[in-house]
PDB file of N, CA and C in Angstrom:
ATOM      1  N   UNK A   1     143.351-201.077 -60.864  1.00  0.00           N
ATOM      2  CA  UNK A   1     142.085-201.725 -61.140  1.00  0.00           C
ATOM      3  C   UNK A   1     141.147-200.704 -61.779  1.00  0.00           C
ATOM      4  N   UNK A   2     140.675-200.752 -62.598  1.00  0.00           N
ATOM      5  CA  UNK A   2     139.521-200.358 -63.496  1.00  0.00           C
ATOM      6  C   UNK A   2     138.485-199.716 -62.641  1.00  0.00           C
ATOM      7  N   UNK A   3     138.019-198.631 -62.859  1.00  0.00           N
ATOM      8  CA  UNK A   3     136.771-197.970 -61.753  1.00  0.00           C
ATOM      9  C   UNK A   3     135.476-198.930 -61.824  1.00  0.00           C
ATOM     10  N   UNK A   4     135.188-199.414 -62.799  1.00  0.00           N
ATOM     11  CA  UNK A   4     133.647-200.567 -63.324  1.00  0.00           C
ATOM     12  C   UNK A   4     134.408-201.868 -62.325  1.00  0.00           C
ATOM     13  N   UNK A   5     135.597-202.492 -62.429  1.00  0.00           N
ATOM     14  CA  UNK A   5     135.618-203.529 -61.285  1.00  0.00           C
ATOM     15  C   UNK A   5     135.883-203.080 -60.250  1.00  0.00           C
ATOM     16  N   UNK A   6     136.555-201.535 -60.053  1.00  0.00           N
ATOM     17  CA  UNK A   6     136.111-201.774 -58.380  1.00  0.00           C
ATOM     18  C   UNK A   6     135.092-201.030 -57.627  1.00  0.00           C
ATOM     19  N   UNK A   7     134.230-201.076 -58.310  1.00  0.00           N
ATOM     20  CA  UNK A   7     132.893-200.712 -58.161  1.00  0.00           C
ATOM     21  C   UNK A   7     132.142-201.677 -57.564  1.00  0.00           C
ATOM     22  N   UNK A   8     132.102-202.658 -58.709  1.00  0.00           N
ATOM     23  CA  UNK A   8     131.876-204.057 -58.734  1.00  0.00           C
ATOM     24  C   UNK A   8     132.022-204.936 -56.963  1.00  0.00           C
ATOM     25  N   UNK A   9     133.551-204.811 -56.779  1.00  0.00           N
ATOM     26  CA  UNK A   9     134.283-205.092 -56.129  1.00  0.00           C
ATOM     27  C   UNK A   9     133.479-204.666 -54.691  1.00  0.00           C
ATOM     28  N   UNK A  10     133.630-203.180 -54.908  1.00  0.00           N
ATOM     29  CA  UNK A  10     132.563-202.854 -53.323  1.00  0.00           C
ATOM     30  C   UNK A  10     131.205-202.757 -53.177  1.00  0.00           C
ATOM     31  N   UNK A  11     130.517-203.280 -54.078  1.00  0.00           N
ATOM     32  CA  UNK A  11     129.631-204.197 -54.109  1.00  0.00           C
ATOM     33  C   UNK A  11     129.392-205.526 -53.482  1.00  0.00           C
ATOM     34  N   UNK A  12     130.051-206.500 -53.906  1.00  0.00           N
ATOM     35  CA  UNK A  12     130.130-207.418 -53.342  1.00  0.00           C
ATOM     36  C   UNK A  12     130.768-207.071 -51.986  1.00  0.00           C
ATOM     37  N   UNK A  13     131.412-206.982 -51.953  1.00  0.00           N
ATOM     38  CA  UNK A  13     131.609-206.715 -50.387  1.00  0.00           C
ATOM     39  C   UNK A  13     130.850-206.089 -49.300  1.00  0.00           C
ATOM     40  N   UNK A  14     130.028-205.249 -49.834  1.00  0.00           N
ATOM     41  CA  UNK A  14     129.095-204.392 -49.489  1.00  0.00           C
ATOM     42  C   UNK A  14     127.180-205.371 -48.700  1.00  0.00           C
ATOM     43  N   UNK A  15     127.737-206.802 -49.777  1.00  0.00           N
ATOM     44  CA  UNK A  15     126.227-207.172 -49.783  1.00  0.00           C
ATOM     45  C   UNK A  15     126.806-207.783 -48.270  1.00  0.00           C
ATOM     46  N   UNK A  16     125.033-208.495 -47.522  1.00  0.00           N
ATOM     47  CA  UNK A  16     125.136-209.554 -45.942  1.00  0.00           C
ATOM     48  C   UNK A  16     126.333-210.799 -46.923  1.00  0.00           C
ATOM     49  N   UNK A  17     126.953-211.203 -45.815  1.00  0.00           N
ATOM     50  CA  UNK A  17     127.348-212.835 -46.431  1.00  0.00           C
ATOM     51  C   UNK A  17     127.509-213.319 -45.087  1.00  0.00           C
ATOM     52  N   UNK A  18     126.827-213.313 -43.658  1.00  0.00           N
ATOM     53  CA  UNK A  18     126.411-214.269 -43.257  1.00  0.00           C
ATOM     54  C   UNK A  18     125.877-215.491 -43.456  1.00  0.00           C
ATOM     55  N   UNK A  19     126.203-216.584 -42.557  1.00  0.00           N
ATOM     56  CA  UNK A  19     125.635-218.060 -43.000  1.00  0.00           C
ATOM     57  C   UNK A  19     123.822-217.609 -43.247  1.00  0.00           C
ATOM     58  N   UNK A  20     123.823-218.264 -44.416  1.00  0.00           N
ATOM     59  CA  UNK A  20     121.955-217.731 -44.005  1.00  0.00           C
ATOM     60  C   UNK A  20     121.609-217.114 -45.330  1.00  0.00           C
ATOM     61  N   UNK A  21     122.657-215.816 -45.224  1.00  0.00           N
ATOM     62  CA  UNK A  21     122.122-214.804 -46.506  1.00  0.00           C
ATOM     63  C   UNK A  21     123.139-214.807 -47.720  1.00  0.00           C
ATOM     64  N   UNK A  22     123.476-215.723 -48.316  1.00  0.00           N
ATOM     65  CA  UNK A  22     123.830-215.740 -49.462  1.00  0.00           C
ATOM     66  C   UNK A  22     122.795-215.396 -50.709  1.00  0.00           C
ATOM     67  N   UNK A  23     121.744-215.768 -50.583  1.00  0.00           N
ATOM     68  CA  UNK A  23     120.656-215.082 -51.026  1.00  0.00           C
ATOM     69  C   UNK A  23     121.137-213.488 -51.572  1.00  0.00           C
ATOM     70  N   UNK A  24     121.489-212.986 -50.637  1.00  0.00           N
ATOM     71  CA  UNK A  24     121.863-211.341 -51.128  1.00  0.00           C
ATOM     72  C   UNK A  24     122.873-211.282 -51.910  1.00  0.00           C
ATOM     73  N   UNK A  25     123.819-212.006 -51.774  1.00  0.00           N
ATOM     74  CA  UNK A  25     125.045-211.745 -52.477  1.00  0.00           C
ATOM     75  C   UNK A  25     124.470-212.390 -53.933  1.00  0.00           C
ATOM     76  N   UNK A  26     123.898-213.625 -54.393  1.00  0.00           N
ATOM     77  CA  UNK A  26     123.573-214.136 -55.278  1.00  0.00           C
ATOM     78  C   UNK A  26     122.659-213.721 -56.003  1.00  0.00           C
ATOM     79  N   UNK A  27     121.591-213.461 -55.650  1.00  0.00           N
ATOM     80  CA  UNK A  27     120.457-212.593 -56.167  1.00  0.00           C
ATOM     81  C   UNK A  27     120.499-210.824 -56.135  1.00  0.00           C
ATOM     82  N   UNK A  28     120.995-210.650 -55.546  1.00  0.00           N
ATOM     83  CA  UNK A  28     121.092-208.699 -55.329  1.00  0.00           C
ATOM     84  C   UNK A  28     122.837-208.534 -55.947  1.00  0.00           C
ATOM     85  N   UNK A  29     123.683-209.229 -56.374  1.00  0.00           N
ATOM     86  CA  UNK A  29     124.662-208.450 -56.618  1.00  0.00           C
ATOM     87  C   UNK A  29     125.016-209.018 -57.891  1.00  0.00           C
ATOM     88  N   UNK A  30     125.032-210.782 -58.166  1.00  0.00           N
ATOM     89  CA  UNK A  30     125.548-211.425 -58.738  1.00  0.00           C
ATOM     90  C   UNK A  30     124.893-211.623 -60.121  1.00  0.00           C
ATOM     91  N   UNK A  31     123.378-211.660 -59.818  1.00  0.00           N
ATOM     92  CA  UNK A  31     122.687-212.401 -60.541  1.00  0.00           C
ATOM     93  C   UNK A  31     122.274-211.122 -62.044  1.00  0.00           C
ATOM     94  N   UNK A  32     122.200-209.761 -61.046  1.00  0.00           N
ATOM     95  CA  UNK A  32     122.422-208.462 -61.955  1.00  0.00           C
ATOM     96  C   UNK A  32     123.371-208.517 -62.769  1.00  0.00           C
ATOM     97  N   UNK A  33     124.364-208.325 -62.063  1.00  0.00           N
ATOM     98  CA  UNK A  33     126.204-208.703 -62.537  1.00  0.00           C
ATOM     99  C   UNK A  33     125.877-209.684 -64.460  1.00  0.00           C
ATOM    100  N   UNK A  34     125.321-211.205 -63.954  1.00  0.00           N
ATOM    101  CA  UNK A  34     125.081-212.025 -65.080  1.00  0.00           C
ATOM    102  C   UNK A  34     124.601-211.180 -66.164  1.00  0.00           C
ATOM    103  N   UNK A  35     123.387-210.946 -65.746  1.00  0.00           N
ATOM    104  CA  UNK A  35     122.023-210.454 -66.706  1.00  0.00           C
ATOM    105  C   UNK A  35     122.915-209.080 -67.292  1.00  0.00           C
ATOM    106  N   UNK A  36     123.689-208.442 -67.060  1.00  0.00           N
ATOM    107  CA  UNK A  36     124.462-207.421 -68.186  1.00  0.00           C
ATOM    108  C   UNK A  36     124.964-207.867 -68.707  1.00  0.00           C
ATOM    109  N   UNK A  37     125.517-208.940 -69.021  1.00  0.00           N
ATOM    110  CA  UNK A  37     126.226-209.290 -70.252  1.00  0.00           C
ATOM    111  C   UNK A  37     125.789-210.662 -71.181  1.00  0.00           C
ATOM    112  N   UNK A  38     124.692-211.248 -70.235  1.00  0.00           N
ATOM    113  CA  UNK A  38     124.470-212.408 -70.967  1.00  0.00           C
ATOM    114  C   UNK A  38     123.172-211.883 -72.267  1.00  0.00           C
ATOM    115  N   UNK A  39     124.022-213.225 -73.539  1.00  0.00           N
ATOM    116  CA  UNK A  39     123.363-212.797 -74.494  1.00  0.00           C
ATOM    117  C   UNK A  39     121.734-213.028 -74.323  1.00  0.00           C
ATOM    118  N   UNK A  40     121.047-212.746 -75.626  1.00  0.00           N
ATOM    119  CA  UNK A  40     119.805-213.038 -75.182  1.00  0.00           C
ATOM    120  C   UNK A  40     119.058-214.369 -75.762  1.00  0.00           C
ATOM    121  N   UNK A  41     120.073-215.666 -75.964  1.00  0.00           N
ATOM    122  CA  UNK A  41     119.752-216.595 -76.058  1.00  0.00           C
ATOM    123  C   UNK A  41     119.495-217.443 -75.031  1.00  0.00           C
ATOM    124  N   UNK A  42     120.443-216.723 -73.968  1.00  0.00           N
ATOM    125  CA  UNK A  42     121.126-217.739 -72.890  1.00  0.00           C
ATOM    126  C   UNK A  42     119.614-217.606 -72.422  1.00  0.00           C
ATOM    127  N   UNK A  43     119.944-218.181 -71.230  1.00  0.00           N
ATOM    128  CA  UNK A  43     119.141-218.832 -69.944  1.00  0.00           C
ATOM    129  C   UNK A  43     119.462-218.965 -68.549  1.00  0.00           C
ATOM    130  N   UNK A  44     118.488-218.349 -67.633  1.00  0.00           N
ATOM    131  CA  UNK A  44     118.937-218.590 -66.232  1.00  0.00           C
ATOM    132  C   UNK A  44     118.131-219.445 -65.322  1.00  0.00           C
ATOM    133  N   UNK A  45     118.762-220.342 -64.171  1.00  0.00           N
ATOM    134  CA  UNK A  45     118.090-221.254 -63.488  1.00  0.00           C
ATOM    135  C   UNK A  45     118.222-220.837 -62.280  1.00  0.00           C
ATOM    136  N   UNK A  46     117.051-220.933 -61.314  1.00  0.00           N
ATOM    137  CA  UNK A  46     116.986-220.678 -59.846  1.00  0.00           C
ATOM    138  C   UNK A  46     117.078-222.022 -59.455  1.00  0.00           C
ATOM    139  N   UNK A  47     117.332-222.467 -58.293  1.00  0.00           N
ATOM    140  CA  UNK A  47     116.641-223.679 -57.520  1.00  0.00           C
ATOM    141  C   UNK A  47     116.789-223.403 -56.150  1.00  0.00           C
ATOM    142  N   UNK A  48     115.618-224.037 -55.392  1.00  0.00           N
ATOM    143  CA  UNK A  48     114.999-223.873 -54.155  1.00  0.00           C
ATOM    144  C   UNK A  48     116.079-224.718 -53.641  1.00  0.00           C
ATOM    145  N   UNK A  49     115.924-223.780 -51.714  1.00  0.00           N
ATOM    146  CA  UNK A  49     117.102-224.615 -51.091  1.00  0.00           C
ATOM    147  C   UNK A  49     117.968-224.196 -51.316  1.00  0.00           C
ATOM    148  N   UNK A  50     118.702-223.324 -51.816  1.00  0.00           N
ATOM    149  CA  UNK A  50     120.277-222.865 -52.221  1.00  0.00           C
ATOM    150  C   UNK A  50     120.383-221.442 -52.717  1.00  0.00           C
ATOM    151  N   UNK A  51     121.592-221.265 -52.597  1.00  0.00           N
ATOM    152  CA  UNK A  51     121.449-219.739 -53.718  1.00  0.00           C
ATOM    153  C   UNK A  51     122.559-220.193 -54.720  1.00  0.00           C
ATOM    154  N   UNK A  52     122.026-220.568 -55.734  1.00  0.00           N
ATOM    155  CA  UNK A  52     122.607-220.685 -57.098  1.00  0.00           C
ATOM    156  C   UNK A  52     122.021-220.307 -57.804  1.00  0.00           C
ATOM    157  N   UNK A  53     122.833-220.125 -59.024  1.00  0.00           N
ATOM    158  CA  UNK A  53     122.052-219.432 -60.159  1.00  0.00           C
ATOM    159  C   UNK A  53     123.110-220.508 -61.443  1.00  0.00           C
ATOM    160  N   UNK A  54     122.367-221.108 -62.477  1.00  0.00           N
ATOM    161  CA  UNK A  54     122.671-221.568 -63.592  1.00  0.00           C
ATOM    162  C   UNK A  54     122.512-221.013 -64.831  1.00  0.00           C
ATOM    163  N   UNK A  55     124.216-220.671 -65.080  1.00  0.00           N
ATOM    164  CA  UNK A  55     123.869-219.964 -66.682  1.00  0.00           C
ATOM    165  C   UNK A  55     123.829-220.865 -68.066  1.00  0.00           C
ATOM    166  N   UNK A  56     122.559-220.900 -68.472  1.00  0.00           N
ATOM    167  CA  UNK A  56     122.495-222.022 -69.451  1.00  0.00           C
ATOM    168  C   UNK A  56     122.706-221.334 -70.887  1.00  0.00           C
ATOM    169  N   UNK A  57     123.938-221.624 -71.529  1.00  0.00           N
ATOM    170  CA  UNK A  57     124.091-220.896 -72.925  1.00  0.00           C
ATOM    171  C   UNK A  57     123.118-221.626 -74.059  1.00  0.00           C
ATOM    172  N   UNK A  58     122.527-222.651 -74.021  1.00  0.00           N
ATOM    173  CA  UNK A  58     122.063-223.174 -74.918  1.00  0.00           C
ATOM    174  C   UNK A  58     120.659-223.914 -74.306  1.00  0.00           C
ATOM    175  N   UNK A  59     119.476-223.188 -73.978  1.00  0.00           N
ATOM    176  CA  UNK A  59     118.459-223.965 -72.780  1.00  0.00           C
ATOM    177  C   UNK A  59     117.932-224.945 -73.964  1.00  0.00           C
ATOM    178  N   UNK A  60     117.098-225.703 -73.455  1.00  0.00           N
ATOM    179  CA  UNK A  60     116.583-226.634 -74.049  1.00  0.00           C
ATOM    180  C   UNK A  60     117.269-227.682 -75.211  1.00  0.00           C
ATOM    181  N   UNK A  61     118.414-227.490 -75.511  1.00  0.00           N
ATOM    182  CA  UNK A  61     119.301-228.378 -76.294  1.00  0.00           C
ATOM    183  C   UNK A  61     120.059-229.100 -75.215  1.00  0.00           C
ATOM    184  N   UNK A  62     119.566-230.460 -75.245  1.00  0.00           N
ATOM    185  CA  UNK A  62     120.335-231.510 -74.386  1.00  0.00           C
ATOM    186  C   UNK A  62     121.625-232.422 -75.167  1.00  0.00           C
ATOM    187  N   UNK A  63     121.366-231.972 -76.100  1.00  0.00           N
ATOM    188  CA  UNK A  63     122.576-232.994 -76.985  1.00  0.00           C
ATOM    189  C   UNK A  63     124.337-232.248 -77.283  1.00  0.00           C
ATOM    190  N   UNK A  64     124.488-231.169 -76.501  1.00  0.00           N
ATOM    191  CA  UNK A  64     125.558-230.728 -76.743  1.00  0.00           C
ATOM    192  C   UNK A  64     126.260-231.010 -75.669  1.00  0.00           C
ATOM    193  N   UNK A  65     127.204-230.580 -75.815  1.00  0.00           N
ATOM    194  CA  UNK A  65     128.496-230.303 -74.667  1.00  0.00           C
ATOM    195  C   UNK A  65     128.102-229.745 -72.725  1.00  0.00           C
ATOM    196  N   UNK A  66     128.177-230.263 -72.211  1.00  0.00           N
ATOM    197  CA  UNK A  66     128.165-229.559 -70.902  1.00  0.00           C
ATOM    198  C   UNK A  66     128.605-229.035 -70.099  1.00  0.00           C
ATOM    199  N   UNK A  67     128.972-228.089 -69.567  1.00  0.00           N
ATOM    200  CA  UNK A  67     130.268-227.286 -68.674  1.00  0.00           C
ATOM    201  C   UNK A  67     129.696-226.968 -67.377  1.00  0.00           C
ATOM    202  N   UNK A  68     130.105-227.591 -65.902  1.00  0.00           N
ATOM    203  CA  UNK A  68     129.354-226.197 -65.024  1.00  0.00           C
ATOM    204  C   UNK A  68     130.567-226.189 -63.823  1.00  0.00           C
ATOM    205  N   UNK A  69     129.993-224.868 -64.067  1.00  0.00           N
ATOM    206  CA  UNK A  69     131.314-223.910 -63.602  1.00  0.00           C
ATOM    207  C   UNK A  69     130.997-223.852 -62.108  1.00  0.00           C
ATOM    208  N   UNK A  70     131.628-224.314 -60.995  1.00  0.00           N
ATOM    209  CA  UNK A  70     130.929-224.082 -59.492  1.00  0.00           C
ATOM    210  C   UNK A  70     132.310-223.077 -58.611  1.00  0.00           C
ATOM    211  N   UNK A  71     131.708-222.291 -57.604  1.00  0.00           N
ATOM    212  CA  UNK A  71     132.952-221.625 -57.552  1.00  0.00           C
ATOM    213  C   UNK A  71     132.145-221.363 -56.174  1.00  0.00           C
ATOM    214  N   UNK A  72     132.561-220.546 -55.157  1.00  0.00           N
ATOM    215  CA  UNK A  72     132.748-220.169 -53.533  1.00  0.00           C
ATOM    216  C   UNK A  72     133.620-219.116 -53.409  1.00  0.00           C
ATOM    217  N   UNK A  73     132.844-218.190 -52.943  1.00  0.00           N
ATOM    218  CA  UNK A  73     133.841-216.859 -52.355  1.00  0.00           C
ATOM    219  C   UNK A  73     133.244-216.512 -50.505  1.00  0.00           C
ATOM    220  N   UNK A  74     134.469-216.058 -50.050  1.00  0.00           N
ATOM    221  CA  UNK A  74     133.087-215.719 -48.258  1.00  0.00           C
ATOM    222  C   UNK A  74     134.588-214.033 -48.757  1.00  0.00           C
ATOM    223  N   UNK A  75     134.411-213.597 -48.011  1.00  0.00           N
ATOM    224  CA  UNK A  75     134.846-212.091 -47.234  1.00  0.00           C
ATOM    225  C   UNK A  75     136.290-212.521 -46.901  1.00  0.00           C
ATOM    226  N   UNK A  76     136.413-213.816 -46.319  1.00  0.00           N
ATOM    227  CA  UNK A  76     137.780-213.887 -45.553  1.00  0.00           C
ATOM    228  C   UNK A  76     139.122-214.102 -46.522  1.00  0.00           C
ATOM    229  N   UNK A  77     138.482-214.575 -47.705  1.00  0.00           N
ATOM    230  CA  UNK A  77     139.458-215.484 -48.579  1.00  0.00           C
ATOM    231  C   UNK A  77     139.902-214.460 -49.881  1.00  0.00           C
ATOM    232  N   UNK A  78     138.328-214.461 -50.255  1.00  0.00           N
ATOM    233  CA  UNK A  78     137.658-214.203 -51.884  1.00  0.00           C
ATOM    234  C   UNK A  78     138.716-214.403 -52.741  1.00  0.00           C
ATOM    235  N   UNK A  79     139.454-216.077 -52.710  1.00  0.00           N
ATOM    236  CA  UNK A  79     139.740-216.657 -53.615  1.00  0.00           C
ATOM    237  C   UNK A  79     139.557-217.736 -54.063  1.00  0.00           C
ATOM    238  N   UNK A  80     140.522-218.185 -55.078  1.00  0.00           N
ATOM    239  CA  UNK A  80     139.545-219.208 -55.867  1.00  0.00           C
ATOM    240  C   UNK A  80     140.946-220.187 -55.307  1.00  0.00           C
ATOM    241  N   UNK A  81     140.484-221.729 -54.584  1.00  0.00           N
ATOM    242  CA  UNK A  81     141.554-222.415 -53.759  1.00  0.00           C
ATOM    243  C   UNK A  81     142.137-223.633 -54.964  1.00  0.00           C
ATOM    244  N   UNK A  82     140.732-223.820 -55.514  1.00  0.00           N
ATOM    245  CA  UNK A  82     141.019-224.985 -56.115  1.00  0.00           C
ATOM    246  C   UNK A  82     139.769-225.111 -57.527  1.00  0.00           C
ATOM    247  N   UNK A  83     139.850-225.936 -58.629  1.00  0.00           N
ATOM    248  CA  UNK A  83     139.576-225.728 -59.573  1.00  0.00           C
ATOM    249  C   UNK A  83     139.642-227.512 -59.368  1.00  0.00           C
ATOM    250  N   UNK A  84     138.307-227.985 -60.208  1.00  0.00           N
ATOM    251  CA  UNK A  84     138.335-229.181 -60.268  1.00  0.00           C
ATOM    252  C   UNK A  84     137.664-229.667 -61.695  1.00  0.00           C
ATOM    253  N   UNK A  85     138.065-230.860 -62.422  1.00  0.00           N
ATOM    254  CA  UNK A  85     137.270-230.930 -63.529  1.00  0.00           C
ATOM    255  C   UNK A  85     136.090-232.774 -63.111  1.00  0.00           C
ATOM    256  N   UNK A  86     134.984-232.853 -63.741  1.00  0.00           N
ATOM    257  CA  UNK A  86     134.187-233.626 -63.034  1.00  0.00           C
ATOM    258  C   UNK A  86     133.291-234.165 -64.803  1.00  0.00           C
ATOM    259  N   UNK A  87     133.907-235.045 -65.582  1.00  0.00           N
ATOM    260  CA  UNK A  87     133.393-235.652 -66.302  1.00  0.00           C
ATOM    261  C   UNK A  87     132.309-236.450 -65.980  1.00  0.00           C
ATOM    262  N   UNK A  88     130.790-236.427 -66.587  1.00  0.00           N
ATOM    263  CA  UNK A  88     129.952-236.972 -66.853  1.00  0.00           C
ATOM    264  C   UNK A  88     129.391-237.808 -67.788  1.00  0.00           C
TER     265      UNK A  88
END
């Protein structure tokens, strides 16, 4: 593994992921993580009540294509179980 992912790697592991504080993992590890590589067109969304973060490649254009990507990691697993597609 690459020294930059497993850096990365003990990072995340590093942040709280108690029920409660996803907050940390999302905002203190993840949300940094985004903001290095996203271009500077994109766009990011908070919303109250949750810790998500929405990466919008195209903000304010409603007439294109839509993709959203939802995913779940805890400590015990940190894998990906299942993959679902959800037409709108």
């Amino acid at each position: 593994m690459p020294k930059e992912t497993f850096s990365f790697m003990r990072d995340l592991l590093a942040a709280p992921s108690p029920v409660g504080y996803e907050g940390a993992m999302t905002f203190g590890v993840l949300q940094p993580r985004f903001e290095s590589f996203m271009p500077k067109g994109w766009g990011m969304h908070r919303y109250t009540g949750n810790a998500s973060l929405v990466l919008d490649t195209a903000p304010g254009e409603t007439d294109k294509l839509t993709v959203l990507v939802i995913g779940h990691a805890d400590k015990i697993r940190m894998q990906v179980r299942s993959l679902s597609l959800i037409h709108i």
